[in-house]
PDB file of N, CA and C in Angstrom:
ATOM      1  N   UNK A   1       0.854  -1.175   0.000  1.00  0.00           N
ATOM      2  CA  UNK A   1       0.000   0.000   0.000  1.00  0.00           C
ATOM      3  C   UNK A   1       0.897   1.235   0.000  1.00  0.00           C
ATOM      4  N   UNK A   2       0.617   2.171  -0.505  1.00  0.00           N
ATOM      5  CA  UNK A   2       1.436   3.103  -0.861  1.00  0.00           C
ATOM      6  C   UNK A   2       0.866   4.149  -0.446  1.00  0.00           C
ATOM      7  N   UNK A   3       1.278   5.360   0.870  1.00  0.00           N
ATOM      8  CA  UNK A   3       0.339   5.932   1.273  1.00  0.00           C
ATOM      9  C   UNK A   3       1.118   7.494   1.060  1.00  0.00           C
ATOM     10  N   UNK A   4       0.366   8.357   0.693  1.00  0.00           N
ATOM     11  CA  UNK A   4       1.265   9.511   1.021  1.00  0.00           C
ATOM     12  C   UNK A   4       0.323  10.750   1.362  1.00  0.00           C
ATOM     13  N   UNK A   5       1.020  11.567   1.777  1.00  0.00           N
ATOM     14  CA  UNK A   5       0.716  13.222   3.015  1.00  0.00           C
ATOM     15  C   UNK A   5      -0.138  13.844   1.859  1.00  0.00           C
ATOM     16  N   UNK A   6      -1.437  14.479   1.937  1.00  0.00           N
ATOM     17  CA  UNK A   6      -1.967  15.481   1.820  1.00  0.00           C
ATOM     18  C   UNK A   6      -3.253  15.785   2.116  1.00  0.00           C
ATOM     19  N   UNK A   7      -3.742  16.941   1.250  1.00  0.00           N
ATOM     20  CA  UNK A   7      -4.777  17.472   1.753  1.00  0.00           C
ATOM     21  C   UNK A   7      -5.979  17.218   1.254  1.00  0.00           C
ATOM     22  N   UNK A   8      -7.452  16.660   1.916  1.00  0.00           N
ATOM     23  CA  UNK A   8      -8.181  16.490   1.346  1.00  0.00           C
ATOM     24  C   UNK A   8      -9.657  17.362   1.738  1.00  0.00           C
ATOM     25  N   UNK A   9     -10.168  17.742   0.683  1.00  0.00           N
ATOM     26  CA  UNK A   9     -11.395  18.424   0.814  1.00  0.00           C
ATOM     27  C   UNK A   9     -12.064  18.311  -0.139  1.00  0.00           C
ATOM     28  N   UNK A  10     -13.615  18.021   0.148  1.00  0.00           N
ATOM     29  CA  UNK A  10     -14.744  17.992  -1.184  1.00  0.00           C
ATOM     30  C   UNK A  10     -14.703  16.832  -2.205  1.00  0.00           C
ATOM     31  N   UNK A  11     -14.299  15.882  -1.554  1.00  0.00           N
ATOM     32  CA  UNK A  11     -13.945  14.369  -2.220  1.00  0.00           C
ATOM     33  C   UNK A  11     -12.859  14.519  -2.742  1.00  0.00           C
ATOM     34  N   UNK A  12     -12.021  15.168  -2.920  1.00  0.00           N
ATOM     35  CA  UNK A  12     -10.626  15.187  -3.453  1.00  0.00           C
ATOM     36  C   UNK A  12      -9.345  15.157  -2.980  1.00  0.00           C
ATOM     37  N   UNK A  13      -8.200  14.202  -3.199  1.00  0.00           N
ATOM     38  CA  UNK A  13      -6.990  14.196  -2.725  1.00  0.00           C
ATOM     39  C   UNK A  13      -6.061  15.117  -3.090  1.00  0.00           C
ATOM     40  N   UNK A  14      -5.481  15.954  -2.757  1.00  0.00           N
ATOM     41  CA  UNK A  14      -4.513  17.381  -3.176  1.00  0.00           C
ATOM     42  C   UNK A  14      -3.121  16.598  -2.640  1.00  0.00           C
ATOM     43  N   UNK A  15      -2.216  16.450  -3.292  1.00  0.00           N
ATOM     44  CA  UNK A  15      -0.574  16.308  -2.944  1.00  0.00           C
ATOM     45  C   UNK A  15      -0.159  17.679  -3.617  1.00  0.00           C
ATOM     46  N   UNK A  16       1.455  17.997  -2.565  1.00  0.00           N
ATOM     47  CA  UNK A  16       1.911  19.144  -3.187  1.00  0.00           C
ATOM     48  C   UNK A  16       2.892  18.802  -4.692  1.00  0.00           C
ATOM     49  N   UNK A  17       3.228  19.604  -4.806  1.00  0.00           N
ATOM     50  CA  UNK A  17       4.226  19.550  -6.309  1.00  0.00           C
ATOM     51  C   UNK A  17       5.610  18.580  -5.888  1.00  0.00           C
ATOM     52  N   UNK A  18       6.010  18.475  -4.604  1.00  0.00           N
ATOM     53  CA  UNK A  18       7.214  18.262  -4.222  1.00  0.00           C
ATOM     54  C   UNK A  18       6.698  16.046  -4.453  1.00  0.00           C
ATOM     55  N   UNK A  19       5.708  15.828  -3.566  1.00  0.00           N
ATOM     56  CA  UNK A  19       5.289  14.762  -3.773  1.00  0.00           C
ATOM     57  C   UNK A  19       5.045  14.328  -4.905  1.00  0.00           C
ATOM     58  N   UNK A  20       4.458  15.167  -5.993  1.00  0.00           N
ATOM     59  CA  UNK A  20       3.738  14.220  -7.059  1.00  0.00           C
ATOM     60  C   UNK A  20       5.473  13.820  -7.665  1.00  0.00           C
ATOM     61  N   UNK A  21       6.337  14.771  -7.763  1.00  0.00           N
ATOM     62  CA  UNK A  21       7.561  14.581  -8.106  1.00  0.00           C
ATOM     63  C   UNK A  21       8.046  13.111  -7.775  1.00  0.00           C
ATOM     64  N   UNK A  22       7.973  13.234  -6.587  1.00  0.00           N
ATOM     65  CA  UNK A  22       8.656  12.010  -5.788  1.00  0.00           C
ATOM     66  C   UNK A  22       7.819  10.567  -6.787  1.00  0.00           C
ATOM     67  N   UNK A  23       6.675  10.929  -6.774  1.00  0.00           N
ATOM     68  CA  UNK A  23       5.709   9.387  -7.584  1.00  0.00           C
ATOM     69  C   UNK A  23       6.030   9.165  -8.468  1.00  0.00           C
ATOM     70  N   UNK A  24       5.986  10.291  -9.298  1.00  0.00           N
ATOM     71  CA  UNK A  24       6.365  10.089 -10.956  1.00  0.00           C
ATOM     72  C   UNK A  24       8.026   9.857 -11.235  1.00  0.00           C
ATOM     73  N   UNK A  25       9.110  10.739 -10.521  1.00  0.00           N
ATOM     74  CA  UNK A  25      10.259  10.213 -11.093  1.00  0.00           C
ATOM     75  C   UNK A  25      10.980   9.348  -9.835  1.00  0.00           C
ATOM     76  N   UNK A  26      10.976   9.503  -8.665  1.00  0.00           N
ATOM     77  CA  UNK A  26      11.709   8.616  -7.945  1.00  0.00           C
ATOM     78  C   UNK A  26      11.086   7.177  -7.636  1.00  0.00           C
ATOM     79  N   UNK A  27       9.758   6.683  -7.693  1.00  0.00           N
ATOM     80  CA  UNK A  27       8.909   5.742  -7.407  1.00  0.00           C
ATOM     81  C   UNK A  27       8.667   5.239  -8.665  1.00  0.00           C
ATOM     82  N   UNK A  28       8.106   6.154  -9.407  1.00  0.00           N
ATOM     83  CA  UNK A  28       8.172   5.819 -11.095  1.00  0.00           C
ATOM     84  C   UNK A  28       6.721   4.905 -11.163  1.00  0.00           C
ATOM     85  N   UNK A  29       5.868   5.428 -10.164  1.00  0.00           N
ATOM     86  CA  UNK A  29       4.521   4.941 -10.016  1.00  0.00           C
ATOM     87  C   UNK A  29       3.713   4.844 -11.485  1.00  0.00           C
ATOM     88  N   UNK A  30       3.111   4.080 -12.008  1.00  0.00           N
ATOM     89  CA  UNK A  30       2.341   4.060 -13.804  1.00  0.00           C
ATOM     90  C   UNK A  30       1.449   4.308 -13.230  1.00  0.00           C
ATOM     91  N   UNK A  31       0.493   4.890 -14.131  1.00  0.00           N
ATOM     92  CA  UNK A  31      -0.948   5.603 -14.541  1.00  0.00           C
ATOM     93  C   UNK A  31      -1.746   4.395 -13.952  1.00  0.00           C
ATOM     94  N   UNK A  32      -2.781   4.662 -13.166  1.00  0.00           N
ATOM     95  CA  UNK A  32      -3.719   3.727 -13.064  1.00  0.00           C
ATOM     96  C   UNK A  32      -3.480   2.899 -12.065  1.00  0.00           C
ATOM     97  N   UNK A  33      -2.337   2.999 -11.315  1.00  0.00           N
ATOM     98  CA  UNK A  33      -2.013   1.941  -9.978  1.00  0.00           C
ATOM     99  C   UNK A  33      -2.724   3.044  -8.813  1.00  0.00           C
ATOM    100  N   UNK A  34      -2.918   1.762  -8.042  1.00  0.00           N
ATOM    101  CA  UNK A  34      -3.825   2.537  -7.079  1.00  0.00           C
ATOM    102  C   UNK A  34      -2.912   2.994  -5.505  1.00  0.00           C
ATOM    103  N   UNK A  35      -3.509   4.018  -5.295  1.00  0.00           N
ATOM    104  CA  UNK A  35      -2.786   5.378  -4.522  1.00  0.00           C
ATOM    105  C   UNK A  35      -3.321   5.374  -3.341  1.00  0.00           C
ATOM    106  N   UNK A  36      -3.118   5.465  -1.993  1.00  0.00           N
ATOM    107  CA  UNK A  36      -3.759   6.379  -0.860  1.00  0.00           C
ATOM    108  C   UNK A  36      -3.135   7.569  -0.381  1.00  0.00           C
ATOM    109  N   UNK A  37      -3.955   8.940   0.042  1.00  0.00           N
ATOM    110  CA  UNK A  37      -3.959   9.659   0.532  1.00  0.00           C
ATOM    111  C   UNK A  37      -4.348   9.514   2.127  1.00  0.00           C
ATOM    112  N   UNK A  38      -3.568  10.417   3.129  1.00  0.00           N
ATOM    113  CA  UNK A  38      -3.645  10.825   4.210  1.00  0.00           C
ATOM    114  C   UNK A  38      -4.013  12.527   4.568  1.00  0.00           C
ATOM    115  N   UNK A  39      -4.672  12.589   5.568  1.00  0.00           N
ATOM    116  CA  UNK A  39      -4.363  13.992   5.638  1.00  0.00           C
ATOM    117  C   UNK A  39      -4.181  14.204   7.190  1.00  0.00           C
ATOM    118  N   UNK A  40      -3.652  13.499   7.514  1.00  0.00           N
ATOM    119  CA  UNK A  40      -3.042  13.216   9.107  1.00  0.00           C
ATOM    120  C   UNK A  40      -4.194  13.217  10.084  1.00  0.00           C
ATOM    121  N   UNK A  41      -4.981  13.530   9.481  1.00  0.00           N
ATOM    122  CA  UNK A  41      -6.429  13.787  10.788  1.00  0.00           C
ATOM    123  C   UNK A  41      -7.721  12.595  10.741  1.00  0.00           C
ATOM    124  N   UNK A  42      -6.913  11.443  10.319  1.00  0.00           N
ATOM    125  CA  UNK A  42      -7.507   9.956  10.493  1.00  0.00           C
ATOM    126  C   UNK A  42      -8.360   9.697   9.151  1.00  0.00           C
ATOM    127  N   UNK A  43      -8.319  10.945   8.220  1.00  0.00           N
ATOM    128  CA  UNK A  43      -9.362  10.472   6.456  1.00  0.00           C
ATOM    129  C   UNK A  43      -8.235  10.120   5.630  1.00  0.00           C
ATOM    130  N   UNK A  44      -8.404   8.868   5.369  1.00  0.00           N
ATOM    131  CA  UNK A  44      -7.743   8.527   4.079  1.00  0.00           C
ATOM    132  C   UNK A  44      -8.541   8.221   2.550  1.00  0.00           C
ATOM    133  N   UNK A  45      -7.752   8.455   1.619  1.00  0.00           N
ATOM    134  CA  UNK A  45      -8.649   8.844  -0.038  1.00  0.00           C
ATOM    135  C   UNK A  45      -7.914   7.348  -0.871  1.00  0.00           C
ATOM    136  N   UNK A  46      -8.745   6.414  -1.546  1.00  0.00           N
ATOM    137  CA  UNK A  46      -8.028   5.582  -1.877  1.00  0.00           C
ATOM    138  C   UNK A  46      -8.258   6.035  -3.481  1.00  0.00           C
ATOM    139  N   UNK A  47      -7.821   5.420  -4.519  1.00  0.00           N
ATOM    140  CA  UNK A  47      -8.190   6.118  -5.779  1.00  0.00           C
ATOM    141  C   UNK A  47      -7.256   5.122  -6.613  1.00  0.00           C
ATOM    142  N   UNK A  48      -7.237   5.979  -8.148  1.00  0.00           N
ATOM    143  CA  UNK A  48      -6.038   5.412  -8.939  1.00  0.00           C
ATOM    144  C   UNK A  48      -5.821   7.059  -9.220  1.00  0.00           C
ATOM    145  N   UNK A  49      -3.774   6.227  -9.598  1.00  0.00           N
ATOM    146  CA  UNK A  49      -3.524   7.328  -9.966  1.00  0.00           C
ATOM    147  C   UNK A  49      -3.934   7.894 -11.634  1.00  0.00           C
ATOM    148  N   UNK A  50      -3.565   8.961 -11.399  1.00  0.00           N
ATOM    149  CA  UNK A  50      -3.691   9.605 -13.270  1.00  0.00           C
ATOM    150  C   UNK A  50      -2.233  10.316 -13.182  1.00  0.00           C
ATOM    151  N   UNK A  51      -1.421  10.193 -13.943  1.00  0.00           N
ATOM    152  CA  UNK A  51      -0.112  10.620 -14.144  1.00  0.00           C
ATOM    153  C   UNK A  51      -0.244  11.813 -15.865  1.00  0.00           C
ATOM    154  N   UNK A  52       0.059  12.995 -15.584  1.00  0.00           N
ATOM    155  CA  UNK A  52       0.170  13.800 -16.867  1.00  0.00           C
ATOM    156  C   UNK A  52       1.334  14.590 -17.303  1.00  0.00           C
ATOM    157  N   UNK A  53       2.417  14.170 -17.479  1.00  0.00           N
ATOM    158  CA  UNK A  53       3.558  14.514 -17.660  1.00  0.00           C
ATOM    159  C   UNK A  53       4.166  14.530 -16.323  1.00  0.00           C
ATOM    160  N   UNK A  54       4.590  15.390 -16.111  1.00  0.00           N
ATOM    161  CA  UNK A  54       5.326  14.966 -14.614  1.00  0.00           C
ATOM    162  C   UNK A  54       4.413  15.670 -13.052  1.00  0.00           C
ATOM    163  N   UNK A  55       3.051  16.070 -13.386  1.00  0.00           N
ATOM    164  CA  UNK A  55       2.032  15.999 -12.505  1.00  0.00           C
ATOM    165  C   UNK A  55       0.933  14.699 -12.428  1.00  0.00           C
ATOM    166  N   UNK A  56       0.902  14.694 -11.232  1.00  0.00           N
ATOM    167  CA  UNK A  56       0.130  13.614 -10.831  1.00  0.00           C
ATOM    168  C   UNK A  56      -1.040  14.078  -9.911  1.00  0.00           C
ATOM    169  N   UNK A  57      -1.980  13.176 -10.355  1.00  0.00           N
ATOM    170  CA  UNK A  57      -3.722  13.534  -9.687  1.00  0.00           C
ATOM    171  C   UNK A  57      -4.458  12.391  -9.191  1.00  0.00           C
ATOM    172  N   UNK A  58      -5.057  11.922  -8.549  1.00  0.00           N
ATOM    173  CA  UNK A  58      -5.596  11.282  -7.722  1.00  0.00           C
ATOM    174  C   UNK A  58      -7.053  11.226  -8.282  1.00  0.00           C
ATOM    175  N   UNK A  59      -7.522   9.935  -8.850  1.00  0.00           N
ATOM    176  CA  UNK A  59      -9.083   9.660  -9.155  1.00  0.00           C
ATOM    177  C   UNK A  59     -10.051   8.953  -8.264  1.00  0.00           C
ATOM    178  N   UNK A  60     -10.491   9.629  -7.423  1.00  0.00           N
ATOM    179  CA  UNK A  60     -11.099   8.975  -6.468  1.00  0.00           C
ATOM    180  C   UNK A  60     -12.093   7.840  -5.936  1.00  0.00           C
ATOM    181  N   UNK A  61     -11.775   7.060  -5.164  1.00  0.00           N
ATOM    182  CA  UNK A  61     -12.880   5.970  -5.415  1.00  0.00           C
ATOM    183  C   UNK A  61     -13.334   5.572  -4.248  1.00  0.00           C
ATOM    184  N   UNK A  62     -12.613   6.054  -3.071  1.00  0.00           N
ATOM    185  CA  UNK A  62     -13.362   5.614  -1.637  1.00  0.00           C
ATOM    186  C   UNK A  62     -12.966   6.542  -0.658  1.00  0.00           C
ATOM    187  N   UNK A  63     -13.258   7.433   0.318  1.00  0.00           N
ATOM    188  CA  UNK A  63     -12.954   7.846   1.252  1.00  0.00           C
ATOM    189  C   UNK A  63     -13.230   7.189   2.631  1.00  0.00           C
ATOM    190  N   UNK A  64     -12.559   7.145   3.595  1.00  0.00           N
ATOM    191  CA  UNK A  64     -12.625   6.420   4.446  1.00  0.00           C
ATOM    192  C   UNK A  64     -12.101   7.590   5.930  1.00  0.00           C
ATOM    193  N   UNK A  65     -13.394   7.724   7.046  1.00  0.00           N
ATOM    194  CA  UNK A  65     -13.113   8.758   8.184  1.00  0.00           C
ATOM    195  C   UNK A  65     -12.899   8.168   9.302  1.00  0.00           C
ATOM    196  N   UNK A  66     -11.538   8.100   9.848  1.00  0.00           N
ATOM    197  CA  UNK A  66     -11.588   7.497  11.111  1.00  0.00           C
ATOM    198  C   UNK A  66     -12.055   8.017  12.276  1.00  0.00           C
ATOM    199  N   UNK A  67     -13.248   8.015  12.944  1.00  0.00           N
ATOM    200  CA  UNK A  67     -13.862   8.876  14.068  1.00  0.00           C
ATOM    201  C   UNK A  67     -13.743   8.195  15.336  1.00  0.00           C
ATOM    202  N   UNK A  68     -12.527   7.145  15.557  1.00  0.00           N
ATOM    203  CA  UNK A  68     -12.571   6.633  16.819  1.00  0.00           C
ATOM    204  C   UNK A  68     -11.461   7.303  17.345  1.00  0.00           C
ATOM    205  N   UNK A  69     -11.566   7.493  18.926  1.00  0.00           N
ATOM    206  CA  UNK A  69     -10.958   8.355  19.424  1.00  0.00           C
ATOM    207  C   UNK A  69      -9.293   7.393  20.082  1.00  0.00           C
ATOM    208  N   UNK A  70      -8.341   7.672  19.578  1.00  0.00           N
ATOM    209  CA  UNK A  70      -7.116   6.508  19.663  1.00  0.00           C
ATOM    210  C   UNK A  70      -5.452   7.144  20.128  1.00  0.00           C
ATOM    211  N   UNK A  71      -6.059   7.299  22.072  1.00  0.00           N
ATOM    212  CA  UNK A  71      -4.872   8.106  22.760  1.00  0.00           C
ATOM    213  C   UNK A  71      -4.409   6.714  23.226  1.00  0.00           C
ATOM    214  N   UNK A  72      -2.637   5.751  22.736  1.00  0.00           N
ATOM    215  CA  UNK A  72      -2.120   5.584  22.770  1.00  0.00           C
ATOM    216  C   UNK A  72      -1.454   6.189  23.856  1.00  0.00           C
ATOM    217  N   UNK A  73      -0.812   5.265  25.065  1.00  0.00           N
ATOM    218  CA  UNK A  73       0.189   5.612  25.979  1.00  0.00           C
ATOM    219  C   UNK A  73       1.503   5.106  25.507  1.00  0.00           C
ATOM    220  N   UNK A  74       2.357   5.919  25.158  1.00  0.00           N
ATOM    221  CA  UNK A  74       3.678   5.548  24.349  1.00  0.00           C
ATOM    222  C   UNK A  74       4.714   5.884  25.520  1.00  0.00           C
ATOM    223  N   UNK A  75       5.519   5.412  25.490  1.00  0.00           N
ATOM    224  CA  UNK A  75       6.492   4.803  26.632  1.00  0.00           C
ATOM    225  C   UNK A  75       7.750   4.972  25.897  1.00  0.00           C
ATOM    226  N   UNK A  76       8.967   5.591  25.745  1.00  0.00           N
ATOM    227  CA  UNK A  76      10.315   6.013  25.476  1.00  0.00           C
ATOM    228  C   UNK A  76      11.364   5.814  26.303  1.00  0.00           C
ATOM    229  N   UNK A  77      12.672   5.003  25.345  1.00  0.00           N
ATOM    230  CA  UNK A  77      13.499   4.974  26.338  1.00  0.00           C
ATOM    231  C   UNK A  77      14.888   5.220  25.728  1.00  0.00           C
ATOM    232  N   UNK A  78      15.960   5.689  26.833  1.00  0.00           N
ATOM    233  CA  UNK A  78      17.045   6.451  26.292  1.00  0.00           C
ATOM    234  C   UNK A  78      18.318   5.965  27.226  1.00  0.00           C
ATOM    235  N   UNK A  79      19.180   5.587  26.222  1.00  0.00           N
ATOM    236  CA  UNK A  79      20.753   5.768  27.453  1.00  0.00           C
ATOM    237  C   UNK A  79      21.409   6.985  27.123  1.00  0.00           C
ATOM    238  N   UNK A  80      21.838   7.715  28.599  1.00  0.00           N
ATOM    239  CA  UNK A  80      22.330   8.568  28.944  1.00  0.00           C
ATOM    240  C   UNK A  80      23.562   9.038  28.353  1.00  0.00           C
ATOM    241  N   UNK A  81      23.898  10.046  27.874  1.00  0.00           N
ATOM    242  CA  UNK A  81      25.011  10.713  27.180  1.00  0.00           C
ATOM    243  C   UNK A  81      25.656  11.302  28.390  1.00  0.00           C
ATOM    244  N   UNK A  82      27.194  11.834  28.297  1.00  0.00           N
ATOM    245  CA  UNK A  82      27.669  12.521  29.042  1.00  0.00           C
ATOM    246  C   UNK A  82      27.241  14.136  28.745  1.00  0.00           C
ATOM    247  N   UNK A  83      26.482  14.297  28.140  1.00  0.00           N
ATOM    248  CA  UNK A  83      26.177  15.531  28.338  1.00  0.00           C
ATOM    249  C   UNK A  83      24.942  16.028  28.710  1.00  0.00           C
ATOM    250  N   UNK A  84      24.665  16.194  29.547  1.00  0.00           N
ATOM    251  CA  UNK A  84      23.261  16.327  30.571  1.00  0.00           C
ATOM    252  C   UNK A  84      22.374  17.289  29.727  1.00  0.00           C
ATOM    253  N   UNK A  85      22.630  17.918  28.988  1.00  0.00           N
ATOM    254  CA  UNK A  85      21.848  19.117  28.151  1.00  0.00           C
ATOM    255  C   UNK A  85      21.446  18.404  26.728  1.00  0.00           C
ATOM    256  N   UNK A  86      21.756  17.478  26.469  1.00  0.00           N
ATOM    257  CA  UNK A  86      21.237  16.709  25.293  1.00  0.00           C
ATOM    258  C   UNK A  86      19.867  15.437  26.156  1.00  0.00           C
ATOM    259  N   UNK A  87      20.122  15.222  27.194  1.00  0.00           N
ATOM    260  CA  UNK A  87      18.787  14.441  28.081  1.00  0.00           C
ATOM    261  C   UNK A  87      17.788  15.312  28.394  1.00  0.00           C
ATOM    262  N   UNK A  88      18.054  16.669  28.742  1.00  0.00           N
ATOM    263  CA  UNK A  88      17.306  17.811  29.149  1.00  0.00           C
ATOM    264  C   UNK A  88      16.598  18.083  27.933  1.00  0.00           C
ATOM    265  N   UNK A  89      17.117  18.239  26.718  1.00  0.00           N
ATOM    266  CA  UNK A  89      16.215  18.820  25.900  1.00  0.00           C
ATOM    267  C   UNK A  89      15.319  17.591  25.327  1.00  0.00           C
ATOM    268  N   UNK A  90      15.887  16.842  25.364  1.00  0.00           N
ATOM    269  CA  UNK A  90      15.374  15.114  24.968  1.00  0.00           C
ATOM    270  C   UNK A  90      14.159  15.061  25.366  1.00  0.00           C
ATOM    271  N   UNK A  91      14.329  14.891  26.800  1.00  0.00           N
ATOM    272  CA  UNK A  91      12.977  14.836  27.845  1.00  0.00           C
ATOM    273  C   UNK A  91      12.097  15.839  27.458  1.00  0.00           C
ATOM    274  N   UNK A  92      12.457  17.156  27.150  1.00  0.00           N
ATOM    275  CA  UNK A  92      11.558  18.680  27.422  1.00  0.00           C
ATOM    276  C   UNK A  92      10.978  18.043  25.328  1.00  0.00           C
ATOM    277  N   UNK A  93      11.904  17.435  24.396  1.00  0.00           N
ATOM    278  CA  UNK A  93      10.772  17.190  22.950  1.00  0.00           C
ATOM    279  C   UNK A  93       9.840  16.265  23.530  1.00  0.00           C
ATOM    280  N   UNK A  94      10.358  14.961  23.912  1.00  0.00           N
ATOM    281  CA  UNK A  94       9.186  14.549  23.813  1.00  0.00           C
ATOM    282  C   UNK A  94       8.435  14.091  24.951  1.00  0.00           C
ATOM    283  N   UNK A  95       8.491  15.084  25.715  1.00  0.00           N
ATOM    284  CA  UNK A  95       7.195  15.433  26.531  1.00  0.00           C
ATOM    285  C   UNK A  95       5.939  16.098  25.442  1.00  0.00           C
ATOM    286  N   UNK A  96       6.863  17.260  24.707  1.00  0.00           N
ATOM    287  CA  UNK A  96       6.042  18.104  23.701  1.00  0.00           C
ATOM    288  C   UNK A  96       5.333  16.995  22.536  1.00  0.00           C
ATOM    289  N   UNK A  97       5.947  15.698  22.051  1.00  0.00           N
ATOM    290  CA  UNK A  97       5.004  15.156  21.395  1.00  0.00           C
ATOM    291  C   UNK A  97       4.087  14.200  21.943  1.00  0.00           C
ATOM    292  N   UNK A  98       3.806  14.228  23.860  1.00  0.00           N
ATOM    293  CA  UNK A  98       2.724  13.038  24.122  1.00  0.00           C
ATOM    294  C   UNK A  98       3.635  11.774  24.505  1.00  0.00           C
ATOM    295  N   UNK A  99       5.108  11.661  25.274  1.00  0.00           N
ATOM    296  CA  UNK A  99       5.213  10.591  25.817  1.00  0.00           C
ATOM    297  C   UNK A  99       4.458  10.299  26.883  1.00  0.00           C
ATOM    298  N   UNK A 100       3.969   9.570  27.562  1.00  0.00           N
ATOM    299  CA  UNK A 100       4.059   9.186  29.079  1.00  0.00           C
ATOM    300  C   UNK A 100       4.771   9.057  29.695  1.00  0.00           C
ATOM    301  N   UNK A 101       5.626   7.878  29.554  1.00  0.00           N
ATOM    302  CA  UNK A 101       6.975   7.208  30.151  1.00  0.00           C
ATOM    303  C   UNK A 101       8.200   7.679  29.810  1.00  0.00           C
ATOM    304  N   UNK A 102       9.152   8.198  30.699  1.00  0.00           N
ATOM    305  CA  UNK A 102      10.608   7.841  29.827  1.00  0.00           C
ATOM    306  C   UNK A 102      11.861   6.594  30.790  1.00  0.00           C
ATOM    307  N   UNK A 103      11.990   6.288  30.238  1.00  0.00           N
ATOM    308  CA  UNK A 103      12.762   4.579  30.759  1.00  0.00           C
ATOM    309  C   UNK A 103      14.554   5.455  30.669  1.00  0.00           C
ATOM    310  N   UNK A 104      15.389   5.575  31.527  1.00  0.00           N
ATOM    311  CA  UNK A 104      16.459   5.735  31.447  1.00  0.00           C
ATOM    312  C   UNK A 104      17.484   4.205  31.467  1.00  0.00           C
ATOM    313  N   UNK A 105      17.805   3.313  30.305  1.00  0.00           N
ATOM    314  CA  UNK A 105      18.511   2.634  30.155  1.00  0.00           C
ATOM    315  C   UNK A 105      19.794   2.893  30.819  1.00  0.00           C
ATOM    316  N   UNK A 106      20.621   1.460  31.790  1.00  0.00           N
ATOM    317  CA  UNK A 106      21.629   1.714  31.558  1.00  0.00           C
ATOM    318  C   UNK A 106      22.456   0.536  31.059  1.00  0.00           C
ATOM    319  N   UNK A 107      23.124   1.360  30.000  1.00  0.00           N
ATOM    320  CA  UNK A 107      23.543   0.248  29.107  1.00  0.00           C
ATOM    321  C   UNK A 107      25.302  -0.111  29.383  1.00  0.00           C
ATOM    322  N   UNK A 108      25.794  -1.236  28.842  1.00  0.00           N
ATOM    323  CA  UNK A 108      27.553  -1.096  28.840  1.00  0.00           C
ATOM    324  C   UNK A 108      28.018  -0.260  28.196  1.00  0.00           C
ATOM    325  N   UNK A 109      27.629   0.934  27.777  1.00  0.00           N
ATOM    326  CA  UNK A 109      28.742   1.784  26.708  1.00  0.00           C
ATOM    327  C   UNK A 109      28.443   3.129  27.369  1.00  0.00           C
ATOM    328  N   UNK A 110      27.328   3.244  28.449  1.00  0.00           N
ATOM    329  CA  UNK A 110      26.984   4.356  28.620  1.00  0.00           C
ATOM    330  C   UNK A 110      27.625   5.295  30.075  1.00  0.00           C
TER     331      UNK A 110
END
């Protein structure tokens, strides 16, 4: 399954210019294979693609809304560096993305 980042509104999948790039010359995705869209907020767009020179568009064929509510307790763990200001800021990100836990490993190298 092949899923990629964008925006969707009004039954339609929107990727930016930087992505369709990525499909058409680094993936080298053909016309007519089928595509999903995300738009990080649990709707995904399934479709085929349409490829037109080196833009690519999304033909839509199912949308799908995830409305269940899915808070994950995620648990992180880290061995200690000698430098106390690289754990400090460590701890202070990902507090900011929603850990719960942080596990201080201690390992043989540390």
């Amino acid at each position: 399954m092949k899923l990629f980042f964008g925006e969707i509104s009004n039954g339609k999948a929107i990727i930016n210019d930087e992505e369709q790039q990525h499909i058409v010359k680094v993936l080298r995705m053909k016309d007519g294979e089928e595509i999903h869209v995300t738009d990080g907020k649990g709707n995904v767009v399934s479709g085929k693609l349409l490829i037109e020179g080196k833009k690519a568009n999304i033909e839509v064929s199912e949308i799908k809304t995830n409305t269940l509510d899915f808070n994950p307790k995620l648990h992180i763990a880290i061995a200690p560096t000698k430098n106390i200001d690289r754990i400090e800021f460590f701890v202070e990100k990902v507090v900011e993305m929603g850990i719960c836990e942080i596990t201080i490993l201690q390992t043989e190298k540390n």
